[in-house]
C-alpha atoms as a PDB file:
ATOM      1  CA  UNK A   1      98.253 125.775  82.721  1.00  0.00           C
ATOM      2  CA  UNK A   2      97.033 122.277  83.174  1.00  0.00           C
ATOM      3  CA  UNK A   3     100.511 120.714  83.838  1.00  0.00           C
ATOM      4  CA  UNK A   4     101.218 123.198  86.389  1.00  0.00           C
ATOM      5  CA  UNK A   5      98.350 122.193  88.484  1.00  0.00           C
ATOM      6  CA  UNK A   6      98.770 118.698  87.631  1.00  0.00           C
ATOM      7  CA  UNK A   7     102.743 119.373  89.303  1.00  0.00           C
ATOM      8  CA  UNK A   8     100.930 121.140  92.173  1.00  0.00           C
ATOM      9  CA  UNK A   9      98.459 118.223  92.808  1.00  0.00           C
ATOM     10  CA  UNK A  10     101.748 115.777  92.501  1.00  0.00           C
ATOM     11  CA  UNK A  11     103.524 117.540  95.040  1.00  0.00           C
ATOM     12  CA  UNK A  12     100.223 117.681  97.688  1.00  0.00           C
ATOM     13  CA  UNK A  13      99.944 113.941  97.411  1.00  0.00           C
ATOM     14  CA  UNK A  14     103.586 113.054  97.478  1.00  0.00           C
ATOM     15  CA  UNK A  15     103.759 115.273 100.436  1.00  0.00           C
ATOM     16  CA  UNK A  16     100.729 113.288 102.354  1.00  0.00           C
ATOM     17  CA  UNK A  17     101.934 109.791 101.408  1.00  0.00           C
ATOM     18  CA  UNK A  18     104.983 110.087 102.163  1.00  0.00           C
ATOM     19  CA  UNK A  19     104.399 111.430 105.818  1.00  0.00           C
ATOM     20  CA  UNK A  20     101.850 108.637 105.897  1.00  0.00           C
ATOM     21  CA  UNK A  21     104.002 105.804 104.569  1.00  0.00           C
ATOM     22  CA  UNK A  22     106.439 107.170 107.098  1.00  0.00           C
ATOM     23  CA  UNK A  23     104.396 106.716 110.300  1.00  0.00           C
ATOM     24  CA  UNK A  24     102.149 104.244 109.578  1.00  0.00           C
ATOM     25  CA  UNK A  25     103.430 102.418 106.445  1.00  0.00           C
ATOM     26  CA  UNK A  26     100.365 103.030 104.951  1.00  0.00           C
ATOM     27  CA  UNK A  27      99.535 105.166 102.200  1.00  0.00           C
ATOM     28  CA  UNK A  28      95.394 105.975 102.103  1.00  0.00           C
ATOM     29  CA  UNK A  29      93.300 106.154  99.216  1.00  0.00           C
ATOM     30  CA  UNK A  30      91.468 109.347 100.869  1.00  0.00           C
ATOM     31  CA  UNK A  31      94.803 110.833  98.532  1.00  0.00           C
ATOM     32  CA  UNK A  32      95.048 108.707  95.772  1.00  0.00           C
ATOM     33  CA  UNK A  33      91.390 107.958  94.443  1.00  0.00           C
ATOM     34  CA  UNK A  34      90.832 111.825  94.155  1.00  0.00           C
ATOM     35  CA  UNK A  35      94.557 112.287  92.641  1.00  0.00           C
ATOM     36  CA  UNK A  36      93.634 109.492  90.189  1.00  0.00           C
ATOM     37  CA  UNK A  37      89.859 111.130  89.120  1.00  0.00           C
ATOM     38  CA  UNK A  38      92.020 114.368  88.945  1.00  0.00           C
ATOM     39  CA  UNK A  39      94.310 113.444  86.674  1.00  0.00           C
ATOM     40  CA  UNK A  40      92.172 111.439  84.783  1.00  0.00           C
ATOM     41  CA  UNK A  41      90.370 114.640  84.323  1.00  0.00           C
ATOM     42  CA  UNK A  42      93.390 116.872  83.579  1.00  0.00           C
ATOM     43  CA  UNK A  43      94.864 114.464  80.893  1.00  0.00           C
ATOM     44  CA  UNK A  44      91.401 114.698  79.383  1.00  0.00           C
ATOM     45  CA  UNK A  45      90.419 118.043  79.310  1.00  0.00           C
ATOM     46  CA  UNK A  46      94.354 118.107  77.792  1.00  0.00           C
ATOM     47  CA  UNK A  47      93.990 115.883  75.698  1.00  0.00           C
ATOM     48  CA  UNK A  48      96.900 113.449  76.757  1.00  0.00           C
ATOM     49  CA  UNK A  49      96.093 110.111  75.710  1.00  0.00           C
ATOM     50  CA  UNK A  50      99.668 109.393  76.910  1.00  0.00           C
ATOM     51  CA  UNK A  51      99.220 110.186  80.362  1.00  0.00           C
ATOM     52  CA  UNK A  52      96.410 107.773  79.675  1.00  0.00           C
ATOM     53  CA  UNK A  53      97.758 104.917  78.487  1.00  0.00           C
ATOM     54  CA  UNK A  54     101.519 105.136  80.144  1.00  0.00           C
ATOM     55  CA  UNK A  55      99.204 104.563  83.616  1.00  0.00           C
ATOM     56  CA  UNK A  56      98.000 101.396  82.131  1.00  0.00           C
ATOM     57  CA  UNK A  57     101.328 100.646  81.957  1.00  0.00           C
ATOM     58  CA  UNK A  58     102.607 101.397  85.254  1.00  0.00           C
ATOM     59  CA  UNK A  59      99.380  99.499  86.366  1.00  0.00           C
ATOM     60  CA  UNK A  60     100.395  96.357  84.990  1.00  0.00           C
ATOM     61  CA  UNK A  61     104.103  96.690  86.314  1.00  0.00           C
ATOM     62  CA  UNK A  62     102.690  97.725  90.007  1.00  0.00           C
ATOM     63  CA  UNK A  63     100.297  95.151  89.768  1.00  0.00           C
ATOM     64  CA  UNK A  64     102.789  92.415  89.116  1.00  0.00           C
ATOM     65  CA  UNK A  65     104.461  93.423  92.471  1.00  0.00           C
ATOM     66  CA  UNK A  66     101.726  93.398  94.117  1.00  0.00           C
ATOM     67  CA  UNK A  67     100.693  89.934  93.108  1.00  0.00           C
ATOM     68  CA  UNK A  68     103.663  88.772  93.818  1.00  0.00           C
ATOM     69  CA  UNK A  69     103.746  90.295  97.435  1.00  0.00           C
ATOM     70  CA  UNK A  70     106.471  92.227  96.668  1.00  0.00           C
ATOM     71  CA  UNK A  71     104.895  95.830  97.785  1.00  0.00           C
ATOM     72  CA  UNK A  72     101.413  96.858  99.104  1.00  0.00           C
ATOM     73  CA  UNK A  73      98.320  98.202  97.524  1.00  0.00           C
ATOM     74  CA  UNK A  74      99.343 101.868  98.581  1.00  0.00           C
ATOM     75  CA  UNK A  75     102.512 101.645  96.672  1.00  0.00           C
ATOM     76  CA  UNK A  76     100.497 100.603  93.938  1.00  0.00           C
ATOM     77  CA  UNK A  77      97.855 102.982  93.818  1.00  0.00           C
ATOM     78  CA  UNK A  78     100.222 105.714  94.762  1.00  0.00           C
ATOM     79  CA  UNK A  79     101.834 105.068  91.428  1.00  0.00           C
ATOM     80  CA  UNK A  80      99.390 105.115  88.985  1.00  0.00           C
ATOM     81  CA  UNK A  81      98.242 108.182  90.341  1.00  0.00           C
ATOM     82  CA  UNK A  82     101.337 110.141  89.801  1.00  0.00           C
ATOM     83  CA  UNK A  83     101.523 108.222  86.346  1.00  0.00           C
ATOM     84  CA  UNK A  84      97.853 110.119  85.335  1.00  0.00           C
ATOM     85  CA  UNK A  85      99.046 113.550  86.448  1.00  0.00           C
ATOM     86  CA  UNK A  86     102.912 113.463  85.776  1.00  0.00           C
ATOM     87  CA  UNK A  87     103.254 111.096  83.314  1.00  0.00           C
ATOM     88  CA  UNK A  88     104.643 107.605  82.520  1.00  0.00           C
ATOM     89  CA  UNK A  89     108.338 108.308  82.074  1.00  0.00           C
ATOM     90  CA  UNK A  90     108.171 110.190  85.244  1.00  0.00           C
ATOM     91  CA  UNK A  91     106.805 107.386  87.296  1.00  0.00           C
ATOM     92  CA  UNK A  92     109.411 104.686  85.672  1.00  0.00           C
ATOM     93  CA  UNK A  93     112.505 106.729  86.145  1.00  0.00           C
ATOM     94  CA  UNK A  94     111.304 107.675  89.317  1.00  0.00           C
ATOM     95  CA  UNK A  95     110.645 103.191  90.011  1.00  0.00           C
ATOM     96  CA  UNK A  96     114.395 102.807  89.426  1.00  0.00           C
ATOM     97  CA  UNK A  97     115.857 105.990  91.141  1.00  0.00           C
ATOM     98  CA  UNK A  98     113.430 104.536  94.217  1.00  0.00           C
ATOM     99  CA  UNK A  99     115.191 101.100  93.876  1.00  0.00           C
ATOM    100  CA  UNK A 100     118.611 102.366  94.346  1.00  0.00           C
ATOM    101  CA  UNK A 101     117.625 104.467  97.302  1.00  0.00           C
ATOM    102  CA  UNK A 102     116.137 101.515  98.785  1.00  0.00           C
ATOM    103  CA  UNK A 103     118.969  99.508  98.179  1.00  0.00           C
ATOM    104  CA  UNK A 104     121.469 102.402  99.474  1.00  0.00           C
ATOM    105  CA  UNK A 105     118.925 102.473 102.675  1.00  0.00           C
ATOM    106  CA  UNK A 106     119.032  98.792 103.340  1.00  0.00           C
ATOM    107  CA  UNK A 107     122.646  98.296 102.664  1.00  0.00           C
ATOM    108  CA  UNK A 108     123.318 101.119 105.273  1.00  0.00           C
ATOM    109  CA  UNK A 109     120.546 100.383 107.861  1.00  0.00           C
ATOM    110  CA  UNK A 110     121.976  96.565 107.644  1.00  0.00           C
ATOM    111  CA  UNK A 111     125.544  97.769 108.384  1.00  0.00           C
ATOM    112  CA  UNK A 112     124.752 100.058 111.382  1.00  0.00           C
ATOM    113  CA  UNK A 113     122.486  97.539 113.018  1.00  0.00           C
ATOM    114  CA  UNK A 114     125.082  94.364 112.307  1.00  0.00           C
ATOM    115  CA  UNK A 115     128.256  95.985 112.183  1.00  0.00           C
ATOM    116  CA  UNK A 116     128.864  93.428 109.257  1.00  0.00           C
ATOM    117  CA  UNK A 117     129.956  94.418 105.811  1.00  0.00           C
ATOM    118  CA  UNK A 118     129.317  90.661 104.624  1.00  0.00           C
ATOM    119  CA  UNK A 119     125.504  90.690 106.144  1.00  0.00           C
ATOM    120  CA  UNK A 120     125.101  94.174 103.969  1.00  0.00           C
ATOM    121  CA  UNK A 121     126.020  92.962 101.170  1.00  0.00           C
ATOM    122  CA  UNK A 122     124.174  90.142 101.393  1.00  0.00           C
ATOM    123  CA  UNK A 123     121.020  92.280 101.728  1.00  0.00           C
ATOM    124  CA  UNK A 124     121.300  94.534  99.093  1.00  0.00           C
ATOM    125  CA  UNK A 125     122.071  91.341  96.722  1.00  0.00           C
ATOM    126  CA  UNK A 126     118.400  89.903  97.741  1.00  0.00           C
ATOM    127  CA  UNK A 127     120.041  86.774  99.707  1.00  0.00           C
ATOM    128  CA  UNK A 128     119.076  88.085 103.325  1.00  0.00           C
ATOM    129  CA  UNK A 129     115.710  89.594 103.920  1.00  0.00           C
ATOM    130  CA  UNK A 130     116.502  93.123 105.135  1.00  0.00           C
ATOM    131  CA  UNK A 131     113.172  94.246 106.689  1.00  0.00           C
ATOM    132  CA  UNK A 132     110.403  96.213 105.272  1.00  0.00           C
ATOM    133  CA  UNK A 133     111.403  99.975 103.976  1.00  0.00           C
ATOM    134  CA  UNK A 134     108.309 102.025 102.781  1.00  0.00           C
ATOM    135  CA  UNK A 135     108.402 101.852  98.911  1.00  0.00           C
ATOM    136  CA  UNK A 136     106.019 104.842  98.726  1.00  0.00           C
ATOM    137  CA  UNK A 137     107.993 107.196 100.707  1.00  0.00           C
ATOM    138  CA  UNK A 138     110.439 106.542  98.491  1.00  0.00           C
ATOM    139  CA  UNK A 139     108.686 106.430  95.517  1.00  0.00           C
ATOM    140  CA  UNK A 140     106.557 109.641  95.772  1.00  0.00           C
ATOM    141  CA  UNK A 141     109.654 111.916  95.674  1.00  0.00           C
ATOM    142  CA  UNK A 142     111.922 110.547  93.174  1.00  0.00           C
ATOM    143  CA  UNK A 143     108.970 110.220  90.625  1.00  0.00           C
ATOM    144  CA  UNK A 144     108.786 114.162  91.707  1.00  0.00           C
ATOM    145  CA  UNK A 145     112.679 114.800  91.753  1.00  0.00           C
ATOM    146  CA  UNK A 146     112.588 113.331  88.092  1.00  0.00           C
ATOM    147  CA  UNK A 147     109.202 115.158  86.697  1.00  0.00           C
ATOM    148  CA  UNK A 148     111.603 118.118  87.978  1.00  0.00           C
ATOM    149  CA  UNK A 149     114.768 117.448  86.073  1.00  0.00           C
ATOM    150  CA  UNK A 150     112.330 116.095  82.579  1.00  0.00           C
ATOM    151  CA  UNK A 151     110.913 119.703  82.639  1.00  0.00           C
ATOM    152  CA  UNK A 152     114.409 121.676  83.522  1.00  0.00           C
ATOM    153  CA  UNK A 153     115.877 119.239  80.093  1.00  0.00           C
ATOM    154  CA  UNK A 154     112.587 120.093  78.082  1.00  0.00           C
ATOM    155  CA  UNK A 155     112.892 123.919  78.480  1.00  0.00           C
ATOM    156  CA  UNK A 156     116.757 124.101  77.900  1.00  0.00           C
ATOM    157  CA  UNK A 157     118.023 124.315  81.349  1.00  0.00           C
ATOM    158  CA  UNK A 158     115.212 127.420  81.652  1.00  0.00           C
ATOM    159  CA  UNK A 159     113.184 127.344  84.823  1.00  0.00           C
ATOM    160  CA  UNK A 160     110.840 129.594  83.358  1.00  0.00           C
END
């Protein structure tokens, strides 16, 4: 029961941030401080220390890139939050699924706007800066797209 809702509340704040990462590049913690207590809650009244202690985790990764100015508090928060109510593995699969769509949507938005294959390249390798993409946006549904597919592998290939 509790990791349905726990899927449910993932999906409503994936859903919010991502519309708000979208428009404003800005994800709000009016959705991730309650998404947090709730699945601090959940993994409690569960009993799921690794839900727990996987967030620390994530926490010390995101935290890192945030330091380092690398991403923005949103991003940050956004992912621990889906770390308490998904899970850790979740969350990191989801980090590197994110980073190849972000370096598929800079290599392309690069290209169109320069015409250049070199200057492309040259983003997606980290030597040109290639303008700010919306981590979160990103992020929120690939952590999702992967809690998905770790469920559908779990049960068999039943959806049930």
């Amino acid at each position: 029961m509790y990791p349905l809702i726990s899927f449910f509340l993932a999906a409503v704040l994936v859903t919010a941030c991502t519309w708000t990462d979208l428009r404003s590049r800005r994800i709000y913690n009016v959705f991730t401080y309650p998404a947090a207590l709730a699945g601090v809650v959940l993994s409690l009244m569960e009993g799921n220390w690794f839900n727990l202690y996987g967030s620390l985790i994530i926490l010390a990764m995101y935290l890192y890139f945030f330091l380092s100015g690398k991403m923005g508090a949103g991003d940050l928060k956004l992912a621990v939050a889906l770390s308490l109510l998904l899970g850790f593995m979740p969350v990191l699969f989801g980090t590197l699924a994110a980073g190849v769509l972000i370096m598929a949507w800079g290599f392309s938005a690069t290209w169109r706007r320069t015409g250049q294959l070199q200057t492309a390249v040259l983003v997606v390798a980290g030597k040109l800066p290639g303008g700010e993409v919306p981590y979160g946006a990103v992020l929120g549904p690939s952590a999702l797209g992967v809690a998905v597919l770790q469920y559908y592998i779990d049960n068999g290939g039943n959806i049930s």
